[in-house]
N, C-alpha and C. Protein backbone atom coordinates (compact mmCIF):
# COMPACT_ATOMS: atom_id res chain seq x y z
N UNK A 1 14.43 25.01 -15.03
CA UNK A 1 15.28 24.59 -13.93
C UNK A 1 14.96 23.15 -13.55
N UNK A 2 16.15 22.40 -13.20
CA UNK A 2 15.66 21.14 -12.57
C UNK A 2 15.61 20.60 -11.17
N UNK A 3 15.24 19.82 -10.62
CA UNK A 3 14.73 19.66 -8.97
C UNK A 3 15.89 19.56 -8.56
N UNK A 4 17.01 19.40 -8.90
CA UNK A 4 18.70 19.32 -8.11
C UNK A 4 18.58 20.92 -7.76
N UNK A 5 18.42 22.10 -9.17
CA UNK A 5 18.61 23.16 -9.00
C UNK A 5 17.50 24.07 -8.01
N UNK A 6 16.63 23.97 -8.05
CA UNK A 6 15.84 24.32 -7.49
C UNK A 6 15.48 24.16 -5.70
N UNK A 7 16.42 22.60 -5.32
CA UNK A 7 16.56 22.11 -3.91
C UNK A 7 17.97 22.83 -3.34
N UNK A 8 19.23 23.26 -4.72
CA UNK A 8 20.29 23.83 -3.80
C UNK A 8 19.78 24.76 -3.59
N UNK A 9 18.61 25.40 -4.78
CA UNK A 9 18.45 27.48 -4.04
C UNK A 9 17.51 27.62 -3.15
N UNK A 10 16.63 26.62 -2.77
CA UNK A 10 15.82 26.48 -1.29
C UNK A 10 17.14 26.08 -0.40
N UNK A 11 17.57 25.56 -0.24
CA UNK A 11 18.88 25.30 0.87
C UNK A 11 20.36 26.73 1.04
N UNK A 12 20.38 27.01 -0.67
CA UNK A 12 21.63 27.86 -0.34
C UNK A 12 21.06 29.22 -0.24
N UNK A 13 19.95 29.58 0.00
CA UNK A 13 19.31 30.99 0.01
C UNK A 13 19.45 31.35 1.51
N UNK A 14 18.69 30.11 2.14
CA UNK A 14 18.49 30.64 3.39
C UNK A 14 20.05 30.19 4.05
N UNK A 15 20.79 29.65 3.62
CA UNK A 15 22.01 29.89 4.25
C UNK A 15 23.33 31.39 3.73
N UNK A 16 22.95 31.73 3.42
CA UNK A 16 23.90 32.80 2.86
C UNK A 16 22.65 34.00 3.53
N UNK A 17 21.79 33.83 3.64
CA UNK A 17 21.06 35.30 5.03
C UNK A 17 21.29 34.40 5.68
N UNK A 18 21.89 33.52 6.36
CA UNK A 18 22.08 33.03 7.61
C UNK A 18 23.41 34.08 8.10
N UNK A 19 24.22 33.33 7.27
CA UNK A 19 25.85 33.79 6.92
C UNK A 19 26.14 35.35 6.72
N UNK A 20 24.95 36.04 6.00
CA UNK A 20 24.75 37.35 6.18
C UNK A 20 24.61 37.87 7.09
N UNK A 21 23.97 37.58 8.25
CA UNK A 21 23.41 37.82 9.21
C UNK A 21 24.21 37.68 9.92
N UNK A 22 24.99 36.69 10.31
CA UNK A 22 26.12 36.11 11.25
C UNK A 22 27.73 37.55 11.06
N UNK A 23 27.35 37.41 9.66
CA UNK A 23 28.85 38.61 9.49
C UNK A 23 28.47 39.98 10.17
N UNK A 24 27.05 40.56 10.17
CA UNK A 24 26.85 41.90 10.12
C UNK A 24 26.65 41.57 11.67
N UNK A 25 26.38 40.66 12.75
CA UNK A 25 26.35 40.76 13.89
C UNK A 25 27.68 40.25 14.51
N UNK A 26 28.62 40.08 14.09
CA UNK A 26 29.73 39.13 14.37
C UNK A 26 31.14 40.70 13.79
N UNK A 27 30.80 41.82 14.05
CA UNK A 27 32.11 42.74 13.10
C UNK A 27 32.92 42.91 14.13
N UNK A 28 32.75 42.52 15.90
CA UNK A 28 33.89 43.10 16.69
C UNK A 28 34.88 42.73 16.27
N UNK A 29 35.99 43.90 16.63
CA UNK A 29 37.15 42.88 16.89
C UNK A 29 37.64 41.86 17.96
N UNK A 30 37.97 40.38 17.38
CA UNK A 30 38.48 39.57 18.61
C UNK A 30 40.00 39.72 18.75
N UNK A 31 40.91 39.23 19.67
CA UNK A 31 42.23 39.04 19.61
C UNK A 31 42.68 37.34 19.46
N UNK A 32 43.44 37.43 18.58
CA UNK A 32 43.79 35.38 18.44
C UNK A 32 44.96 35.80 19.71
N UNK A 33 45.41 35.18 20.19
CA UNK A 33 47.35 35.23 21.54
C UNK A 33 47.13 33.54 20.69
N UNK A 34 48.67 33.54 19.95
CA UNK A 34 49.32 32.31 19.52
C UNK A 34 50.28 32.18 21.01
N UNK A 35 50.30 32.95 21.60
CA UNK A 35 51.16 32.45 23.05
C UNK A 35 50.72 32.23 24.40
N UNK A 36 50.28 31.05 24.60
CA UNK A 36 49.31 30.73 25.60
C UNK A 36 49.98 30.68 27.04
N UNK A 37 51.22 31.34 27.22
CA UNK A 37 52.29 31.58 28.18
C UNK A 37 52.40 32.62 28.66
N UNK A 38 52.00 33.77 27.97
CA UNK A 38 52.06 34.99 28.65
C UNK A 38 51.09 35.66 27.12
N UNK A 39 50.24 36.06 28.30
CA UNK A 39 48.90 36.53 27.00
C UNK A 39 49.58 38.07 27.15
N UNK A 40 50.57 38.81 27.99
CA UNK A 40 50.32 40.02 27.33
C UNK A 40 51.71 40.55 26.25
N UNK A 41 52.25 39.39 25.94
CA UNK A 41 53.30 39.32 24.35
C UNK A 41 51.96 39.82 22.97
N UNK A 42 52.65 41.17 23.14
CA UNK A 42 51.67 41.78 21.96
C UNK A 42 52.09 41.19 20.42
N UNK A 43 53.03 40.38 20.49
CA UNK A 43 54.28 40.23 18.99
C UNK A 43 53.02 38.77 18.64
N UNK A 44 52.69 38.34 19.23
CA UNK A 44 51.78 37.08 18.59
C UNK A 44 50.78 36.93 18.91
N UNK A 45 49.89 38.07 18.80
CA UNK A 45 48.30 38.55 19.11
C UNK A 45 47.54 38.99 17.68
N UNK A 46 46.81 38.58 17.11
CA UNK A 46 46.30 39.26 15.77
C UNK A 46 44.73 39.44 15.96
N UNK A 47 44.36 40.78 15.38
CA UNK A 47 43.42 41.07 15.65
C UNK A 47 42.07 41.05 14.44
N UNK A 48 41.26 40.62 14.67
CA UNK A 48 40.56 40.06 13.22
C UNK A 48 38.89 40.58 14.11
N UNK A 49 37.66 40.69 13.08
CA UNK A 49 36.35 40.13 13.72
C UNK A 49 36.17 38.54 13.58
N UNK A 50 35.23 38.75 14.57
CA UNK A 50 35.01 36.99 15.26
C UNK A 50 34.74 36.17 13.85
N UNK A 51 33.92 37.03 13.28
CA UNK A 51 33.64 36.05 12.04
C UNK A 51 34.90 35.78 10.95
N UNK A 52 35.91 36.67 10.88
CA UNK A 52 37.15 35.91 10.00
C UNK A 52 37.64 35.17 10.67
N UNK A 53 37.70 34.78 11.87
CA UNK A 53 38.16 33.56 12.95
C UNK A 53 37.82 32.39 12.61
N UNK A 54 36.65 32.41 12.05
CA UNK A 54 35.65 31.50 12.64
C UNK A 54 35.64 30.59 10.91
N UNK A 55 35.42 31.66 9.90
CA UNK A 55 35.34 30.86 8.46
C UNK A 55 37.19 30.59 8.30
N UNK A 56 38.21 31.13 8.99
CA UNK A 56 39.18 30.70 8.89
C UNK A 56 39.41 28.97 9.09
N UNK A 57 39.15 29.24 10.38
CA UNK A 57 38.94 27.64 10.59
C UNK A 57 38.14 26.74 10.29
N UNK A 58 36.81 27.26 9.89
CA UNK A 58 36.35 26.43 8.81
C UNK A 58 36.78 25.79 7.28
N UNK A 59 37.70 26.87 6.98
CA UNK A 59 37.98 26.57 5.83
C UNK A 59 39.51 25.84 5.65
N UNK A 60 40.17 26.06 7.10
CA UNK A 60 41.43 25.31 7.38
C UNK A 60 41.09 23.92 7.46
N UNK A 61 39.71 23.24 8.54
CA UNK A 61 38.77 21.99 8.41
C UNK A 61 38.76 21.26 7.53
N UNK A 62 37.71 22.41 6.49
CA UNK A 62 37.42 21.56 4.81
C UNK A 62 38.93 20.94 4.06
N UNK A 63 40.17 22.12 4.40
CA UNK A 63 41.70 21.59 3.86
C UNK A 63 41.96 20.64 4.38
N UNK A 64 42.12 20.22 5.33
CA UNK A 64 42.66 19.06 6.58
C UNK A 64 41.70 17.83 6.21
N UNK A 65 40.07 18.06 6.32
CA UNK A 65 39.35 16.82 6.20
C UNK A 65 39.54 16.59 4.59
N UNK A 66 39.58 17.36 3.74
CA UNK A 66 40.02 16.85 2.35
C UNK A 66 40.99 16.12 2.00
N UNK A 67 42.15 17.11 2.52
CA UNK A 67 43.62 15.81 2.63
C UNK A 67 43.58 14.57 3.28
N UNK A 68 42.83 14.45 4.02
CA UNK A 68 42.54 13.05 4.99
C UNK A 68 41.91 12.25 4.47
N UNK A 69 41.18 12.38 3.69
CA UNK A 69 40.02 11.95 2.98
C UNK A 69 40.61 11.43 1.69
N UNK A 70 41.45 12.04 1.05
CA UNK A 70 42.35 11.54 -0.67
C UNK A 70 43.55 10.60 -0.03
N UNK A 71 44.15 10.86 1.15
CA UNK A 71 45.26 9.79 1.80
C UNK A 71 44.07 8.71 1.84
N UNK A 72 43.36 8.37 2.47
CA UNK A 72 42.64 7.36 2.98
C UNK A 72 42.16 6.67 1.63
N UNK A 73 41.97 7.56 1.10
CA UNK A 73 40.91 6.47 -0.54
C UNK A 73 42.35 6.00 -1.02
N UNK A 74 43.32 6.29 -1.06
CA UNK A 74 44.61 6.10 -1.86
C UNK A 74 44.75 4.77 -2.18
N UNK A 75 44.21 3.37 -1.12
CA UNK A 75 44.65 1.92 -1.57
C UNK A 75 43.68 1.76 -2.68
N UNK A 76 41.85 2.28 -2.30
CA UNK A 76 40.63 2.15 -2.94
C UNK A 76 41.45 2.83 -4.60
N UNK A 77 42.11 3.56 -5.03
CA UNK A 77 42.33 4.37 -6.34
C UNK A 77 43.09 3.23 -7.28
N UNK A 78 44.70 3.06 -6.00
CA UNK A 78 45.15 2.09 -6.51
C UNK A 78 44.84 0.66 -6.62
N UNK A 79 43.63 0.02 -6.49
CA UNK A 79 42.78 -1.03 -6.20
C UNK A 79 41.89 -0.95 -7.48
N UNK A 80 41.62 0.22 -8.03
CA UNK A 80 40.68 0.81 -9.49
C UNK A 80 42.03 0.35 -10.35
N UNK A 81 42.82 1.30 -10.69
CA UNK A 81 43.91 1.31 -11.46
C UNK A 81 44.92 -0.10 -11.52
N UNK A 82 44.98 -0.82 -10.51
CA UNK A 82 45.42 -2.16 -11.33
C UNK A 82 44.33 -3.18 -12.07
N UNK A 83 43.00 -2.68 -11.65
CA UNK A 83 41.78 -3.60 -12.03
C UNK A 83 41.63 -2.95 -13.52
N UNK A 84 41.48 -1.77 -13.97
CA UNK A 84 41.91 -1.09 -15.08
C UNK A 84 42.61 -1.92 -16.11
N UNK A 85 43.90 -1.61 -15.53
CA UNK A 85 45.12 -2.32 -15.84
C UNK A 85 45.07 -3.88 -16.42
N UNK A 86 44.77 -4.54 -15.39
CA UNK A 86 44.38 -5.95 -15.79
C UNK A 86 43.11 -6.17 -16.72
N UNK A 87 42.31 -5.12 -16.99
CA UNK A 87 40.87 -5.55 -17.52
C UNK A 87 42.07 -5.24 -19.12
N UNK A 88 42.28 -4.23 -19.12
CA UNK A 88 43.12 -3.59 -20.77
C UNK A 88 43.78 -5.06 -20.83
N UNK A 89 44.59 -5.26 -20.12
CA UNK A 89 45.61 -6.44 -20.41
C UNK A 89 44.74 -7.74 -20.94
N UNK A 90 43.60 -8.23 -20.82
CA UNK A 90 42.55 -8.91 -21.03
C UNK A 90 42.01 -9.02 -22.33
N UNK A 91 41.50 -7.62 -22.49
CA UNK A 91 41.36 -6.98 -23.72
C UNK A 91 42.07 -7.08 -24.93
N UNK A 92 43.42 -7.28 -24.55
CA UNK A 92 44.08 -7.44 -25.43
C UNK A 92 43.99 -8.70 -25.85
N UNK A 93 44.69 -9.64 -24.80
CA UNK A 93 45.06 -10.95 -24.78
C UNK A 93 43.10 -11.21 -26.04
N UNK A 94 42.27 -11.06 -25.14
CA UNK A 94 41.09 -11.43 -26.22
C UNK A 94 41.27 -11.02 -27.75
N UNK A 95 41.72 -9.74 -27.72
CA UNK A 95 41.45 -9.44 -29.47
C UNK A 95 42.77 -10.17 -30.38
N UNK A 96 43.85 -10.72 -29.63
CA UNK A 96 44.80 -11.56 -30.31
C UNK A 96 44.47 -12.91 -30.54
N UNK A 97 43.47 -13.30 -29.88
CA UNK A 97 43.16 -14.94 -29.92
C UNK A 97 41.96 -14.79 -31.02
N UNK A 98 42.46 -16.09 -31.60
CA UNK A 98 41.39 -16.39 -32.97
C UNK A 98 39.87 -16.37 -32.21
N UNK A 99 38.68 -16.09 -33.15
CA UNK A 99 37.30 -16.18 -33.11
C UNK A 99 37.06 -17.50 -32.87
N UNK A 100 36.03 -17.56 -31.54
CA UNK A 100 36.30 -19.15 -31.14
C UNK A 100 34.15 -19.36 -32.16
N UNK A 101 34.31 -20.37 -32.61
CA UNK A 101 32.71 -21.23 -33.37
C UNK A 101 32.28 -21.86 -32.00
N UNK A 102 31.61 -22.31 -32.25
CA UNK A 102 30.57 -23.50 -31.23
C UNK A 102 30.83 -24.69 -31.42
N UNK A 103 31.95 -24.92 -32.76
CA UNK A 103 32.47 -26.30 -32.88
C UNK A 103 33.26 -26.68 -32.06
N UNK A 104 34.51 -25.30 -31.26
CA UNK A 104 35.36 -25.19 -30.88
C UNK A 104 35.22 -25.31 -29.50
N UNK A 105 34.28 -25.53 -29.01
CA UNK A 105 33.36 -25.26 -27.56
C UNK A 105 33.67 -26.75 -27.20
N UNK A 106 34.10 -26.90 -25.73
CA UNK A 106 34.26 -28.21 -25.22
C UNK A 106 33.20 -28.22 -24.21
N UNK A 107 32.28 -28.97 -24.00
CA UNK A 107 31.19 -28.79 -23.09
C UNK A 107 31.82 -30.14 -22.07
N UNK A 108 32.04 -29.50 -20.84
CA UNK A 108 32.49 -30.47 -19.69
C UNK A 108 30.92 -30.58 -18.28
N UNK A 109 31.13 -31.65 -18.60
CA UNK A 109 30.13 -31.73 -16.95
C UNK A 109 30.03 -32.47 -16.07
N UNK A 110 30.11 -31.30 -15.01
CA UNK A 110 31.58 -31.68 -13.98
C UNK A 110 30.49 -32.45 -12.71
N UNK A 111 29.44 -33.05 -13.08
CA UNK A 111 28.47 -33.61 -11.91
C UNK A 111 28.75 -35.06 -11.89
């Protein structure tokens, strides 16, 4: 095993009996009311334990901060991909031009 592997299973051990622990004390049922107008409209009340509440919205979070996160890099991608772009275009232009000698070398000095 290597020290990457060995540092996630000291870290992800004791979080999953964390998370274990949290589910087996966490089984009531809660009520969500999507209608904050009259809490006793039974038609938009869902009934879950606290803990599917809770990794729900955690995991709605991780969706939301992910999408936020790939919009935002979007200029940084397209900022890679024309530099790409222009390096290939370079590339080329170099392998079409003749092999330059040291004869061919103009030494300027510009002091």
């Amino acid at each position: 095993m290597t020290l990457k592997q060995i540092v996630s299973l000291i870290i992800l051990i004791p979080v999953g009996i964390i998370l274990i622990a949290f589910i087996i004390a966490n089984r009531a049922s809660v009520a969500l009311s999507l209608n904050p107008f009259d809490t006793a409209d039974t038609s938009l009340v869902y009934h879950a334990p606290l803990f599917v509440w809770l990794f729900l919205a955690l995991i709605i979070g991780i969706i939301i901060g992910g999408i936020t996160v790939w919009f935002t890099q979007h200029r940084f991608r397209k900022a890679l991909k024309d530099t790409q772009t222009e390096l290939q275009g370079l590339k080329m232009d170099m392998s079409k031009k003749p092999d330059l000698t040291k004869t061919d070398l103009t030494v300027v000095d510009h002091s």
